[in-house]
N, C-alpha and C. Protein backbone atom coordinates (compact mmCIF):
# COMPACT_ATOMS: atom_id res chain seq x y z
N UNK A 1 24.86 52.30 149.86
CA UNK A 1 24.21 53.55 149.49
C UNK A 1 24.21 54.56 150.63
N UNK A 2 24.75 54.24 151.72
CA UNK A 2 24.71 55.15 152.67
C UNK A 2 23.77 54.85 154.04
N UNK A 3 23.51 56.11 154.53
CA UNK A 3 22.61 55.82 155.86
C UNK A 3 21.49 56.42 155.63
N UNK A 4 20.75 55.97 156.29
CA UNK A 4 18.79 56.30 156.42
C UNK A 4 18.80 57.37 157.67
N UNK A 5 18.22 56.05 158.51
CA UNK A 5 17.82 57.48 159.89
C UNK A 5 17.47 56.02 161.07
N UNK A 6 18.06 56.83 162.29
CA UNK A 6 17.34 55.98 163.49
C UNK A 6 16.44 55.77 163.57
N UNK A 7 15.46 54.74 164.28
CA UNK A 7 14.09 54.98 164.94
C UNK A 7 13.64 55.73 165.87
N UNK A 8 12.58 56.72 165.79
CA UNK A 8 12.60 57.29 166.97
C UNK A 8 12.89 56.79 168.30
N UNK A 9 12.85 57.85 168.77
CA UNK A 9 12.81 57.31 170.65
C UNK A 9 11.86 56.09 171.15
N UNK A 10 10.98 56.59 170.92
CA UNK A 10 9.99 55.03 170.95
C UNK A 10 10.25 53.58 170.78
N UNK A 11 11.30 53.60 169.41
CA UNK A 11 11.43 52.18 168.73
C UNK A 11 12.91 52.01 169.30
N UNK A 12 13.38 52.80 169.62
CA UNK A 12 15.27 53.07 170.26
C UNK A 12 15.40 51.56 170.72
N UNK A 13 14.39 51.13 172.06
CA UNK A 13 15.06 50.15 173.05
C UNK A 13 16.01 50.68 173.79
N UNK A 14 16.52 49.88 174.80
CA UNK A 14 17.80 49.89 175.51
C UNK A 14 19.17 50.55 174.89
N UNK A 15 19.83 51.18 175.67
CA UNK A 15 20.68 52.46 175.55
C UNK A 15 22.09 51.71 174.71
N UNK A 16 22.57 50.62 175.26
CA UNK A 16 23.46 49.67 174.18
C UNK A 16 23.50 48.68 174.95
N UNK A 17 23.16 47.44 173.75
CA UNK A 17 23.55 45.95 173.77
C UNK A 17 24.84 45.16 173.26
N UNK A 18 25.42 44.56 173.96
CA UNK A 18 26.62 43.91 173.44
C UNK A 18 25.87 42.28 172.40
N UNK A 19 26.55 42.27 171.27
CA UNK A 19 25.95 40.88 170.39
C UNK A 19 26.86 40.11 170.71
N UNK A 20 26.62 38.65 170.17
CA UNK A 20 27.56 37.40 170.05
C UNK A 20 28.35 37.47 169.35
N UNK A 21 28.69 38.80 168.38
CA UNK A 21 30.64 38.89 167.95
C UNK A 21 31.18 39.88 168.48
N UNK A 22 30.89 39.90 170.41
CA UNK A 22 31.47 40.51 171.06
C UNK A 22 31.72 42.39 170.79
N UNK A 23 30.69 42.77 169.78
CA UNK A 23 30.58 44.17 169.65
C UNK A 23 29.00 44.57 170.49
N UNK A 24 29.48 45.90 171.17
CA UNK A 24 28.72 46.90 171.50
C UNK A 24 27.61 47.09 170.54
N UNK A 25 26.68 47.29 170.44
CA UNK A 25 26.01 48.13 169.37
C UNK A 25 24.68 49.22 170.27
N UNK A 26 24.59 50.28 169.34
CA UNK A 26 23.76 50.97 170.14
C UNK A 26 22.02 50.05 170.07
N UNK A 27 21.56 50.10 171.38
CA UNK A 27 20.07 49.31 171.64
C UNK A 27 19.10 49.11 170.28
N UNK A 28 18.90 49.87 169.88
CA UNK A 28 18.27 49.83 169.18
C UNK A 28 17.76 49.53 167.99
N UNK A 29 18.89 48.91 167.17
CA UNK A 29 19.04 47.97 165.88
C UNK A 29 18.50 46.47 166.62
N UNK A 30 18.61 45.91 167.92
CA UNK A 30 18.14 44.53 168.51
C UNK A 30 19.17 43.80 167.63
N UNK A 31 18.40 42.55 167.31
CA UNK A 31 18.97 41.43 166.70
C UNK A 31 18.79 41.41 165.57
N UNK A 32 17.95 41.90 165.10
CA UNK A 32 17.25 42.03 163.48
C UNK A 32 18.45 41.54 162.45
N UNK A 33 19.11 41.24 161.64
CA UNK A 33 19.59 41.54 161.12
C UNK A 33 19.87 42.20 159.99
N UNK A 34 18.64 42.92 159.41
CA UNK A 34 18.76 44.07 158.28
C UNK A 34 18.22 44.91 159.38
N UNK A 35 18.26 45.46 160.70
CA UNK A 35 18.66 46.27 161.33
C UNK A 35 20.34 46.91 161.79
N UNK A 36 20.45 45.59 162.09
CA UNK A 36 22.11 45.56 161.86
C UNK A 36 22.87 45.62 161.63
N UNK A 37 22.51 45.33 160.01
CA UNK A 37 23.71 45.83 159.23
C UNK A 37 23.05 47.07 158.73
N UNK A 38 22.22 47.74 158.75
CA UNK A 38 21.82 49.01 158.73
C UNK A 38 22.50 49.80 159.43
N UNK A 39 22.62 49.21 160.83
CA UNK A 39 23.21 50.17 162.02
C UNK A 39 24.55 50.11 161.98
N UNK A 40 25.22 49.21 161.35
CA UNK A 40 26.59 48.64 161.27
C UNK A 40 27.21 49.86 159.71
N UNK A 41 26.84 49.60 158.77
CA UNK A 41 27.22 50.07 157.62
C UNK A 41 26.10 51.39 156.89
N UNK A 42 25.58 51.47 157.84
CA UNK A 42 24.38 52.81 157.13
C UNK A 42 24.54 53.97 157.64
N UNK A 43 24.04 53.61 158.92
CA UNK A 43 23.51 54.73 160.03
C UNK A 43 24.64 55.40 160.95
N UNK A 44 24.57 56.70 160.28
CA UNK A 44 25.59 57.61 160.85
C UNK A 44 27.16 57.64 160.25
N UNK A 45 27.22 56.88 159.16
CA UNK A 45 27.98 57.17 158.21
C UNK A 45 27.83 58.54 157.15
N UNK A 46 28.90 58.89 157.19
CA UNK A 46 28.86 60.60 156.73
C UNK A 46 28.73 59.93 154.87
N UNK A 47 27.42 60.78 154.54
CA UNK A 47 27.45 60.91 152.94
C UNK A 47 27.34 61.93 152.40
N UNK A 48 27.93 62.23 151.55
CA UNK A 48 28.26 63.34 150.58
C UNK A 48 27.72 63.58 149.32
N UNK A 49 27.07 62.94 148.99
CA UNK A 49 26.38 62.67 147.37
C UNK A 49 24.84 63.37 147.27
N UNK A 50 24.96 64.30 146.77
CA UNK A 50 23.67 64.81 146.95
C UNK A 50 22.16 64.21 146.25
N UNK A 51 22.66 63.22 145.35
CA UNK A 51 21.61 62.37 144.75
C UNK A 51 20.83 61.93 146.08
N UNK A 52 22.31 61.19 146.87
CA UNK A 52 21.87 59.76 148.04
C UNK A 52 21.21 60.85 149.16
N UNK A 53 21.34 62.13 149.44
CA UNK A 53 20.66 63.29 150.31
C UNK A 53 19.79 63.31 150.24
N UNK A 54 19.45 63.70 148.88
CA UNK A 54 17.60 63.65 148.26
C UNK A 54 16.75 62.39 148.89
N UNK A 55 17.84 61.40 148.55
CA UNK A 55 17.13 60.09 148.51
C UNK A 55 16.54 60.20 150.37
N UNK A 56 17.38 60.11 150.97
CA UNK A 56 17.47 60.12 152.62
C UNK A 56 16.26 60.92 152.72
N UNK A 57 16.20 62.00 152.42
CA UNK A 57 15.64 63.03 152.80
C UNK A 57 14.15 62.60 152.77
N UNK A 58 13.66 62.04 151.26
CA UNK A 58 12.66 61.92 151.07
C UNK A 58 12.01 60.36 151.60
N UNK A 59 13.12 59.37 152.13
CA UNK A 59 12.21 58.28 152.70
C UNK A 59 12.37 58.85 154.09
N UNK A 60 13.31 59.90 154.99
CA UNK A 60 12.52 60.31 155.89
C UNK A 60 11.14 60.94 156.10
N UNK A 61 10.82 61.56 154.95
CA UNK A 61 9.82 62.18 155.17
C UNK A 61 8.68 61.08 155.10
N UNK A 62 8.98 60.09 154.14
CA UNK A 62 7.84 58.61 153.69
C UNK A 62 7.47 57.90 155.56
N UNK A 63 8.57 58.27 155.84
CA UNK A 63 8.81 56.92 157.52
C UNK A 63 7.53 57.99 158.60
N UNK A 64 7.34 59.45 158.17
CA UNK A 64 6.65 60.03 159.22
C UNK A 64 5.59 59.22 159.36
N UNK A 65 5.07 58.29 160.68
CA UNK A 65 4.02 58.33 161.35
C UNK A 65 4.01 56.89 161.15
N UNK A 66 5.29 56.20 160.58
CA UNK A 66 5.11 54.93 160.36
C UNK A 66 6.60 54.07 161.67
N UNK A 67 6.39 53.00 161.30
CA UNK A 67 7.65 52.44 161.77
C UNK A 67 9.01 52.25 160.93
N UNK A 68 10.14 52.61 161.38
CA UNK A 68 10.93 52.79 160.28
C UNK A 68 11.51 51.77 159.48
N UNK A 69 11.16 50.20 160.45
CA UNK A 69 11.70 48.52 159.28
C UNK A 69 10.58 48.84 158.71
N UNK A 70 9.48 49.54 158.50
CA UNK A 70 8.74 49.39 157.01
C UNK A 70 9.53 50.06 156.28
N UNK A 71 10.17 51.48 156.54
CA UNK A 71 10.84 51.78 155.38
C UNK A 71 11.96 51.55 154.83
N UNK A 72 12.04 50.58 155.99
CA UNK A 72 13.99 49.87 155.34
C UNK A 72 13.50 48.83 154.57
N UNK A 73 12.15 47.97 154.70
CA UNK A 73 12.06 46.64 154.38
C UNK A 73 11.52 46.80 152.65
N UNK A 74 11.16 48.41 152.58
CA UNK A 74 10.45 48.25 151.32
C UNK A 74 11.70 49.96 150.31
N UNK A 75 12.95 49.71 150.73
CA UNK A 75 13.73 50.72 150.33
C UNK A 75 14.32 50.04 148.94
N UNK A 76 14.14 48.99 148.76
CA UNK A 76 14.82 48.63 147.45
C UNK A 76 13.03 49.03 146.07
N UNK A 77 11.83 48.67 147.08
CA UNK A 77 10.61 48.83 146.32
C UNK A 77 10.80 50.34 146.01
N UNK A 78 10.85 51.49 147.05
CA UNK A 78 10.80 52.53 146.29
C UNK A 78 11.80 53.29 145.53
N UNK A 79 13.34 52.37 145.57
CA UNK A 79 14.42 53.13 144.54
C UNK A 79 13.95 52.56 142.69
N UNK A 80 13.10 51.46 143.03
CA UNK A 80 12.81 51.48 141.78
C UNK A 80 11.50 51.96 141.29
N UNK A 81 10.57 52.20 142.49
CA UNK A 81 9.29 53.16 142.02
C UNK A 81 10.14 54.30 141.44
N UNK A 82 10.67 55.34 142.37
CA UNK A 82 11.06 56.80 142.21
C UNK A 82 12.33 56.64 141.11
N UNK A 83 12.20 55.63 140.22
CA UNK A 83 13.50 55.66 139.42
C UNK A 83 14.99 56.23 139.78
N UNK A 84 16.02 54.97 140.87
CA UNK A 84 17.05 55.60 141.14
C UNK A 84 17.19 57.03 142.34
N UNK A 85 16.46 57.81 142.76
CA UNK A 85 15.81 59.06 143.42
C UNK A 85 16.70 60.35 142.54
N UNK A 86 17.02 59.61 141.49
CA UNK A 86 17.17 61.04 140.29
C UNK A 86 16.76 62.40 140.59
N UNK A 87 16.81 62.86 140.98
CA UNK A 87 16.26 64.03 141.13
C UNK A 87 15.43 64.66 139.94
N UNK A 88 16.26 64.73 138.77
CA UNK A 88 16.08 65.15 137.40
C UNK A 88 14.38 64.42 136.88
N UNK A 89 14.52 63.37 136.99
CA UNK A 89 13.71 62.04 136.86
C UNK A 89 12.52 62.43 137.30
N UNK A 90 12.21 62.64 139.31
CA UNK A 90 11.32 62.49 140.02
C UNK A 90 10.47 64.07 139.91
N UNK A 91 11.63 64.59 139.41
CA UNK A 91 11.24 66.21 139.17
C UNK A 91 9.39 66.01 138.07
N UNK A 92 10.39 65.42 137.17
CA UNK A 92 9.90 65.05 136.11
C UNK A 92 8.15 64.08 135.52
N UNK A 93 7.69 63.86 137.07
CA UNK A 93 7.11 63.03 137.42
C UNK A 93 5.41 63.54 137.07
N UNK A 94 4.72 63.55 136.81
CA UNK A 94 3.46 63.48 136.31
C UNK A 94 2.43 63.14 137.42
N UNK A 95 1.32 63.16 136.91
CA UNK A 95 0.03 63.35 137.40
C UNK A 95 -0.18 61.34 137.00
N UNK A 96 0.18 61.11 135.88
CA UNK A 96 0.16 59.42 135.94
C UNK A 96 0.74 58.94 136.35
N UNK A 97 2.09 59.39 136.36
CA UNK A 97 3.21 58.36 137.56
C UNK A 97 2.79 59.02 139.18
N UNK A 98 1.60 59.79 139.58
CA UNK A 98 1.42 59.91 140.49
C UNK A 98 0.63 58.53 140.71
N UNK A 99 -0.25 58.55 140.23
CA UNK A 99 -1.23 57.24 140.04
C UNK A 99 -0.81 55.77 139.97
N UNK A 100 0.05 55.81 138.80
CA UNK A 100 1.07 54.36 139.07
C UNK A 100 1.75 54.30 140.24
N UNK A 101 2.24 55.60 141.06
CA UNK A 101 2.50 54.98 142.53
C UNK A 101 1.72 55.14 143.86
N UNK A 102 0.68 55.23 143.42
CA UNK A 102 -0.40 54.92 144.21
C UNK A 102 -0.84 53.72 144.24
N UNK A 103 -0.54 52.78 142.85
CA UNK A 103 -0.94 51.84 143.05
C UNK A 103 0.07 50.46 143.06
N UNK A 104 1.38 51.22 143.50
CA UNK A 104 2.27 50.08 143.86
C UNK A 104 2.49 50.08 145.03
N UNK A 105 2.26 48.85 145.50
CA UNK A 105 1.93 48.29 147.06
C UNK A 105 3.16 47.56 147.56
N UNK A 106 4.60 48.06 146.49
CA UNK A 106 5.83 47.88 147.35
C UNK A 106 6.17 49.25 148.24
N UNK A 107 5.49 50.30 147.92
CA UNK A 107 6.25 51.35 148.55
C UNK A 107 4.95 51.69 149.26
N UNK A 108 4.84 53.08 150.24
CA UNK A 108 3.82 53.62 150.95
C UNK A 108 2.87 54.28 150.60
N UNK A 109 1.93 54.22 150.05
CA UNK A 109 1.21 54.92 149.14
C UNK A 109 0.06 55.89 149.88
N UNK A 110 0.98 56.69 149.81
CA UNK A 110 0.72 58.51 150.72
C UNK A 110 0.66 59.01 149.24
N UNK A 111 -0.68 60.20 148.87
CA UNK A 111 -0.58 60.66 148.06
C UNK A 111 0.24 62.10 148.33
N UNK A 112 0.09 62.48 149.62
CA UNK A 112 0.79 63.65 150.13
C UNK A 112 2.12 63.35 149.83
N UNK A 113 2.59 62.68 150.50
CA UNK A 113 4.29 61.92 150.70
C UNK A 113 5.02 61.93 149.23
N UNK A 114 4.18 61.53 148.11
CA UNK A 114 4.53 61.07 146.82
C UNK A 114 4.75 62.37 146.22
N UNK A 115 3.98 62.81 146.37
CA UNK A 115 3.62 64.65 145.48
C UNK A 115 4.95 65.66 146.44
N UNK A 116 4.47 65.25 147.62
CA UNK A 116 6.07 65.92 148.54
C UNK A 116 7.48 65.86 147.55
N UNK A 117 7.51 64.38 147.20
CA UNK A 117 9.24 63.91 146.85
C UNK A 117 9.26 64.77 145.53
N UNK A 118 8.16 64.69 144.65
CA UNK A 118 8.30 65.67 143.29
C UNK A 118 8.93 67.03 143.57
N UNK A 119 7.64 68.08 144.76
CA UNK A 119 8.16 69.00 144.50
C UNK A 119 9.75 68.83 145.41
N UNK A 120 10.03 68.55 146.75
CA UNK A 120 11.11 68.38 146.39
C UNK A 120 12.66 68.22 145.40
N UNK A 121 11.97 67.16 144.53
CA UNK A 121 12.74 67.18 143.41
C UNK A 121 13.00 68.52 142.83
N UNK A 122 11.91 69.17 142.71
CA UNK A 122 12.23 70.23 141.72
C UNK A 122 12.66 71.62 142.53
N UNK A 123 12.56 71.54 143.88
CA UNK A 123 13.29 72.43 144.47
C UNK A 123 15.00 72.15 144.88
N UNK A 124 15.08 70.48 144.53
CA UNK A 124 16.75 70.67 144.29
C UNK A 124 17.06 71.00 143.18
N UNK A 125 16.58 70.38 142.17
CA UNK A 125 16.71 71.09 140.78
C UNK A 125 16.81 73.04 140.54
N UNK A 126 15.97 73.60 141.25
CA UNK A 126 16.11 74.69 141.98
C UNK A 126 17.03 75.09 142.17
N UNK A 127 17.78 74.67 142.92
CA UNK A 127 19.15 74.95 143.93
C UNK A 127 20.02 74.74 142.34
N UNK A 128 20.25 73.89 142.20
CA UNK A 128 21.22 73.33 140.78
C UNK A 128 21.38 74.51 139.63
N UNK A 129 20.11 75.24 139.83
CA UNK A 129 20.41 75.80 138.49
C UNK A 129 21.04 77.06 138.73
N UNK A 130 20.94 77.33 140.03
CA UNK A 130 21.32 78.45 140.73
C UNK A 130 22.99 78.20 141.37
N UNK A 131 23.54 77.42 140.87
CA UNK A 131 24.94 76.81 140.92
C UNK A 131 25.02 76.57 142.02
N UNK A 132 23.86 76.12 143.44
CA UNK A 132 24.31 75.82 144.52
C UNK A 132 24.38 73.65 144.55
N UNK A 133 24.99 73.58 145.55
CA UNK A 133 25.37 71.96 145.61
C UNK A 133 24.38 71.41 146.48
N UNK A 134 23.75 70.64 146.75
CA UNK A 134 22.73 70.32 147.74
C UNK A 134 23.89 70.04 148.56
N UNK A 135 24.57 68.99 148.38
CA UNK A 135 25.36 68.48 149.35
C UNK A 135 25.89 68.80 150.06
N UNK A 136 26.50 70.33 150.13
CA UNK A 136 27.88 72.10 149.84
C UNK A 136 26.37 72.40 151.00
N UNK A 137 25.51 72.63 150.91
CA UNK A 137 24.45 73.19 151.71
C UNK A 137 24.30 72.71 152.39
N UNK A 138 24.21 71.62 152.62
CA UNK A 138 23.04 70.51 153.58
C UNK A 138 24.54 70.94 154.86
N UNK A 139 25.51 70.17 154.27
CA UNK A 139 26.92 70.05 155.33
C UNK A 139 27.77 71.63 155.80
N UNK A 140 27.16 72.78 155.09
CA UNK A 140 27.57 73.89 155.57
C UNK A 140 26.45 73.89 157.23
N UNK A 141 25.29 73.61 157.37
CA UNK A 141 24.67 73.55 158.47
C UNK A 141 25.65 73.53 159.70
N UNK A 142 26.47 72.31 159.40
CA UNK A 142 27.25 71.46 160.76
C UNK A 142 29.27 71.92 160.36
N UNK A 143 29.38 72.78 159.89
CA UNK A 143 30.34 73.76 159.32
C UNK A 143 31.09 72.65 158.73
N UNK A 144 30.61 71.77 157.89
CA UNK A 144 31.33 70.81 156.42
C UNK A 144 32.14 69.29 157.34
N UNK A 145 31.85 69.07 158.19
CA UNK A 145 32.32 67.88 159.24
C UNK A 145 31.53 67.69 160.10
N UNK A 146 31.06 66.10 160.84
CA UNK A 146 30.20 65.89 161.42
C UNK A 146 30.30 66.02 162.77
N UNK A 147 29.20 66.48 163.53
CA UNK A 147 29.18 66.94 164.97
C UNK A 147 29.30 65.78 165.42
N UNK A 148 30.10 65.51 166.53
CA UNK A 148 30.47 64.17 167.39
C UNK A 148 29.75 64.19 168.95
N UNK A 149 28.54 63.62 169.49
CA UNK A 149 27.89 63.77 170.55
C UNK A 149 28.70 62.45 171.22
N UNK A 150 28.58 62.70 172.31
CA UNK A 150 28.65 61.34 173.47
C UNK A 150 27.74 61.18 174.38
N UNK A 151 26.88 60.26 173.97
CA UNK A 151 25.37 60.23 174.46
C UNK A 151 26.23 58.56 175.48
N UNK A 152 25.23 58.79 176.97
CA UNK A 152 25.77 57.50 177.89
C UNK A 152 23.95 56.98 178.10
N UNK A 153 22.94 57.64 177.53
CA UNK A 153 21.82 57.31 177.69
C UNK A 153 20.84 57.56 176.88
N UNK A 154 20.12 56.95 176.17
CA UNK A 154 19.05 57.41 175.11
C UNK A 154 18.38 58.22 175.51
N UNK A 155 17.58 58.69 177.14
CA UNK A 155 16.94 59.95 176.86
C UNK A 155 17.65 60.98 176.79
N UNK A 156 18.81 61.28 176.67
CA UNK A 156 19.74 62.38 176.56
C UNK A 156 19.52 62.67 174.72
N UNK A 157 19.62 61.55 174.45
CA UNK A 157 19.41 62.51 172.57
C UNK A 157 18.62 62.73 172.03
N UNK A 158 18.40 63.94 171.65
CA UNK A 158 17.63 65.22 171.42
C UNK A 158 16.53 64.23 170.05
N UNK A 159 15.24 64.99 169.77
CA UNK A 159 14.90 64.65 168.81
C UNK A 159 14.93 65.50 167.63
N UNK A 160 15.05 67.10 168.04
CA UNK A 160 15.41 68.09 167.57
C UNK A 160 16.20 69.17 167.82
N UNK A 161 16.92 69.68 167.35
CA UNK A 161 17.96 70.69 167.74
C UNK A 161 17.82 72.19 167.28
N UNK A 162 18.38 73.20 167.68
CA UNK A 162 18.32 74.48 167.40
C UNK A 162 19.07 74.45 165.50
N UNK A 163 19.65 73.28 165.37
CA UNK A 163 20.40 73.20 163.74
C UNK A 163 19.46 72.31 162.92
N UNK A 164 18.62 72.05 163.11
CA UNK A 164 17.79 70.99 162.66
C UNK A 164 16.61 72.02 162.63
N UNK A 165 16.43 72.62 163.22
CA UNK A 165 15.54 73.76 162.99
C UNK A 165 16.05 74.82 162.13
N UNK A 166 16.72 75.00 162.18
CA UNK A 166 17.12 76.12 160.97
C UNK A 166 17.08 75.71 159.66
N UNK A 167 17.60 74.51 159.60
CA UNK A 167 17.65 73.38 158.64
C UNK A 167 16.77 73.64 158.31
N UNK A 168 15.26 72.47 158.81
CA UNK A 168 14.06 72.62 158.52
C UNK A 168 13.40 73.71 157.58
N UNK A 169 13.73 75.13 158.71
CA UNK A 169 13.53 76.49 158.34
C UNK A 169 13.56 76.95 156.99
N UNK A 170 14.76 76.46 156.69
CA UNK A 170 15.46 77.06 154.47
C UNK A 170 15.48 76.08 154.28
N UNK A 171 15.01 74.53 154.41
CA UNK A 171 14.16 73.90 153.34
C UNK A 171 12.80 73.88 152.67
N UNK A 172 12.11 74.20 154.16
CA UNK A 172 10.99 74.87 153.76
C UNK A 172 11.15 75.92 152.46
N UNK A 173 11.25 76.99 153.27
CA UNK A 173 11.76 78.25 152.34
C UNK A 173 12.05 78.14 150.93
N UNK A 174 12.56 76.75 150.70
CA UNK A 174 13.26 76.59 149.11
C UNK A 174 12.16 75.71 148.62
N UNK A 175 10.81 74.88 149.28
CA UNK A 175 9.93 74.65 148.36
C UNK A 175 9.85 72.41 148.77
N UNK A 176 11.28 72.62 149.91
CA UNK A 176 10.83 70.96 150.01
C UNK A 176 9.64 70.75 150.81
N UNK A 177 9.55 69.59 150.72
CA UNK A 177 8.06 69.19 151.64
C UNK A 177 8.98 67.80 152.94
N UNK A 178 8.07 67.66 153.71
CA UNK A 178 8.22 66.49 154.84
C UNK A 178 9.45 66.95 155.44
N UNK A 179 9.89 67.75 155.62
CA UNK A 179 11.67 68.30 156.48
C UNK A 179 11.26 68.92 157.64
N UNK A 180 10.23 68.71 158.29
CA UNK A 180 10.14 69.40 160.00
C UNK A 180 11.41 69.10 160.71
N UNK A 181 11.84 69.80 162.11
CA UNK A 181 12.85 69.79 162.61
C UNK A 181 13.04 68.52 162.70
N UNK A 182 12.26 67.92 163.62
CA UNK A 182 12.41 65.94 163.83
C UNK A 182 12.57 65.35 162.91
N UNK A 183 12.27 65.58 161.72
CA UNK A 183 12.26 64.85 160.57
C UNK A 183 13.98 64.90 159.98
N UNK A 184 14.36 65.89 160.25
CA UNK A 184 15.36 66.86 159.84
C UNK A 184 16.28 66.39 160.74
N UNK A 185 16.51 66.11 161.88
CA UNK A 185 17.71 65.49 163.01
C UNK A 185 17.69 64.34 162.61
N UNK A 186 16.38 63.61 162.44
CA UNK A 186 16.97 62.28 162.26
C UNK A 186 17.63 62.21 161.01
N UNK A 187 17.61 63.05 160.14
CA UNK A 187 18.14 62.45 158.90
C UNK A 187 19.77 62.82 159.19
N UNK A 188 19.75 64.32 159.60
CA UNK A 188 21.22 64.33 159.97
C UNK A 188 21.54 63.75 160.87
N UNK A 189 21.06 62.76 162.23
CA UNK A 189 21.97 61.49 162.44
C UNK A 189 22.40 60.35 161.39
N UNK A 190 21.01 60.08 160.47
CA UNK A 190 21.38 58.96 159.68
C UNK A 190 22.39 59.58 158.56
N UNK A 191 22.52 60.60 158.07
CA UNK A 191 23.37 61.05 157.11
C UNK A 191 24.81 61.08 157.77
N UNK A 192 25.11 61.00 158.85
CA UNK A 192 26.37 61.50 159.51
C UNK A 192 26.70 62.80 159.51
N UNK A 193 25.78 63.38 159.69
CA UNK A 193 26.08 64.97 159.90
C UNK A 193 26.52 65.11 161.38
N UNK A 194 25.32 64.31 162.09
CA UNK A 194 26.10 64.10 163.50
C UNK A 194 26.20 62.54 164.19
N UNK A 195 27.08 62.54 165.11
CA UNK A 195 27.32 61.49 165.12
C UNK A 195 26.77 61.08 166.69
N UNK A 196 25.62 60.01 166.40
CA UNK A 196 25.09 60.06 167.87
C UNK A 196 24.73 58.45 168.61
N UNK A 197 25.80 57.58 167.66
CA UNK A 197 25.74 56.25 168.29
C UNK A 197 26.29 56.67 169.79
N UNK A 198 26.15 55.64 170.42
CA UNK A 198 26.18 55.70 171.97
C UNK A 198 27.60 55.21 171.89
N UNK A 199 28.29 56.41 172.90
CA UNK A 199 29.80 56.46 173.10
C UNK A 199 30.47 55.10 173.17
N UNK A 200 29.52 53.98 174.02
CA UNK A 200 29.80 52.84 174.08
C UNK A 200 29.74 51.76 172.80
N UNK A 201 28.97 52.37 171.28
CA UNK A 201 29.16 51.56 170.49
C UNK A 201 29.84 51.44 170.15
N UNK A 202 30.90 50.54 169.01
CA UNK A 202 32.17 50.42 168.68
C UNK A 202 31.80 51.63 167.26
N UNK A 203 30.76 51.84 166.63
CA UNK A 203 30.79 52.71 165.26
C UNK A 203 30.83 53.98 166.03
N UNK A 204 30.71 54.07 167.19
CA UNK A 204 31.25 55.73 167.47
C UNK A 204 32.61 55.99 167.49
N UNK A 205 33.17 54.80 167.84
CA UNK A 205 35.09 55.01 167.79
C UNK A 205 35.49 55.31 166.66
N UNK A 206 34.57 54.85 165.34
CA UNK A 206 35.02 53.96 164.46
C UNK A 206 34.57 55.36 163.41
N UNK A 207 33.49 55.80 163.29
CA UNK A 207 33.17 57.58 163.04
C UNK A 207 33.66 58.52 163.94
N UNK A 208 34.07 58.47 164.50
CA UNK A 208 34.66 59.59 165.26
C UNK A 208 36.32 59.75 165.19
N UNK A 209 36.88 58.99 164.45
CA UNK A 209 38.31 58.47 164.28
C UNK A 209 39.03 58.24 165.29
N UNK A 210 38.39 57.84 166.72
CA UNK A 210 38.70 57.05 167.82
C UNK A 210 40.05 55.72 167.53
N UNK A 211 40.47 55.03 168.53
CA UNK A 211 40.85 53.97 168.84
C UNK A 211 40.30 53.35 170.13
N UNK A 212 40.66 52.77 170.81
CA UNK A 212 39.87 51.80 171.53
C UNK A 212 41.25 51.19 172.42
């Protein structure tokens, strides 16, 4: 389904670790292994699907103030709370299905957070009817290809950027909720908008159309 989002700086760890199948990986996935293959096949892979955007978008905004293996560990609980992250669907969502997910204790039960993803919803729906593409938008930001950083140290990458702010800026503007700048970089690292594994991981060769 694509990529999520890093952990902040906080949860990062060490700048890159080499594992026991002799790959690099950037610090911060550890050993976990549904970190891993998160970091391996998720994170910082470029997606294009504006359904899977929405989706990103809105468990970044769920992860604010939390740790982010809660929101990987409970991402299969809320694709089936938020039905699929339909947009059409979540748009669609009520004052009782606010309540029924308040009281499902697979996902995070923020009444703010929940009511966020609706109107969201209906400000992509918004965009849609107005013949724009979420997807056509989101990737015009980073001019339709992903920015390639070469980070040699984790405090070098940014938590927010002057494009992540603008970002932020006309999502606001269009009616989403939870998209602050920070909120907003990390998703465009995890979306592959930019690409900010550590030069030394092997998925930076490997997104960046490197060889080795």
């Amino acid at each position: 389904m694509g990529a999520l989002r890093l952990p902040r700086r906080a949860e990062r760890g060490v700048t890159i670790a080499p594992h026991a199948d002799g790959k690099c990986r950037c610090g911060w996935c550890g050993t976990d292994p549904l970190y891993v293959a998160y970091h391996d096949s998720d994170w910082g892979t470029p997606e294009r699907d504006p359904r899977a955007l929405y989706e990103k978008l809105v468990l970044d905004g769920f992860q604010a103030g939390l740790a982010w293996i809660t929101i990987l560990r409970k991402r299969e609980a809320f694709r089936k709370a938020f039905e699929g992250f339909h947009p059409e669907r979540v748009a669609a969502f009520s004052e009782a299905d606010v309540q029924r997910l308040m009281g499902d204790a697979g996902i995070v039960r923020s009444r703010a957070k929940i009511e966020g993803a609706v109107k969201s919803a209906r400000a992509y729906l918004a965009m849609q009817e107005k013949g724009e593409d979420f997807s056509a938008y989101l990737w015009a930001f980073v001019g339709g290809e992903p920015l390639v950083n070469r980070w040699r140290d984790k405090v070098d990458v940014p938590v927010a950027t002057p494009v992540s702010e603008a970002l932020s800026k006309d999502l606001k503007r269009r009616g989403f909720t939870f998209c602050g700048p920070v909120i907003v970089y990390a998703f465009m690292e995890a979306v592959g908008m930019v690409n900010d594994h550590h030069v030394d991981c092997f998925r930076h060769a490997e997104l960046a159309g490197e060889s080795r």
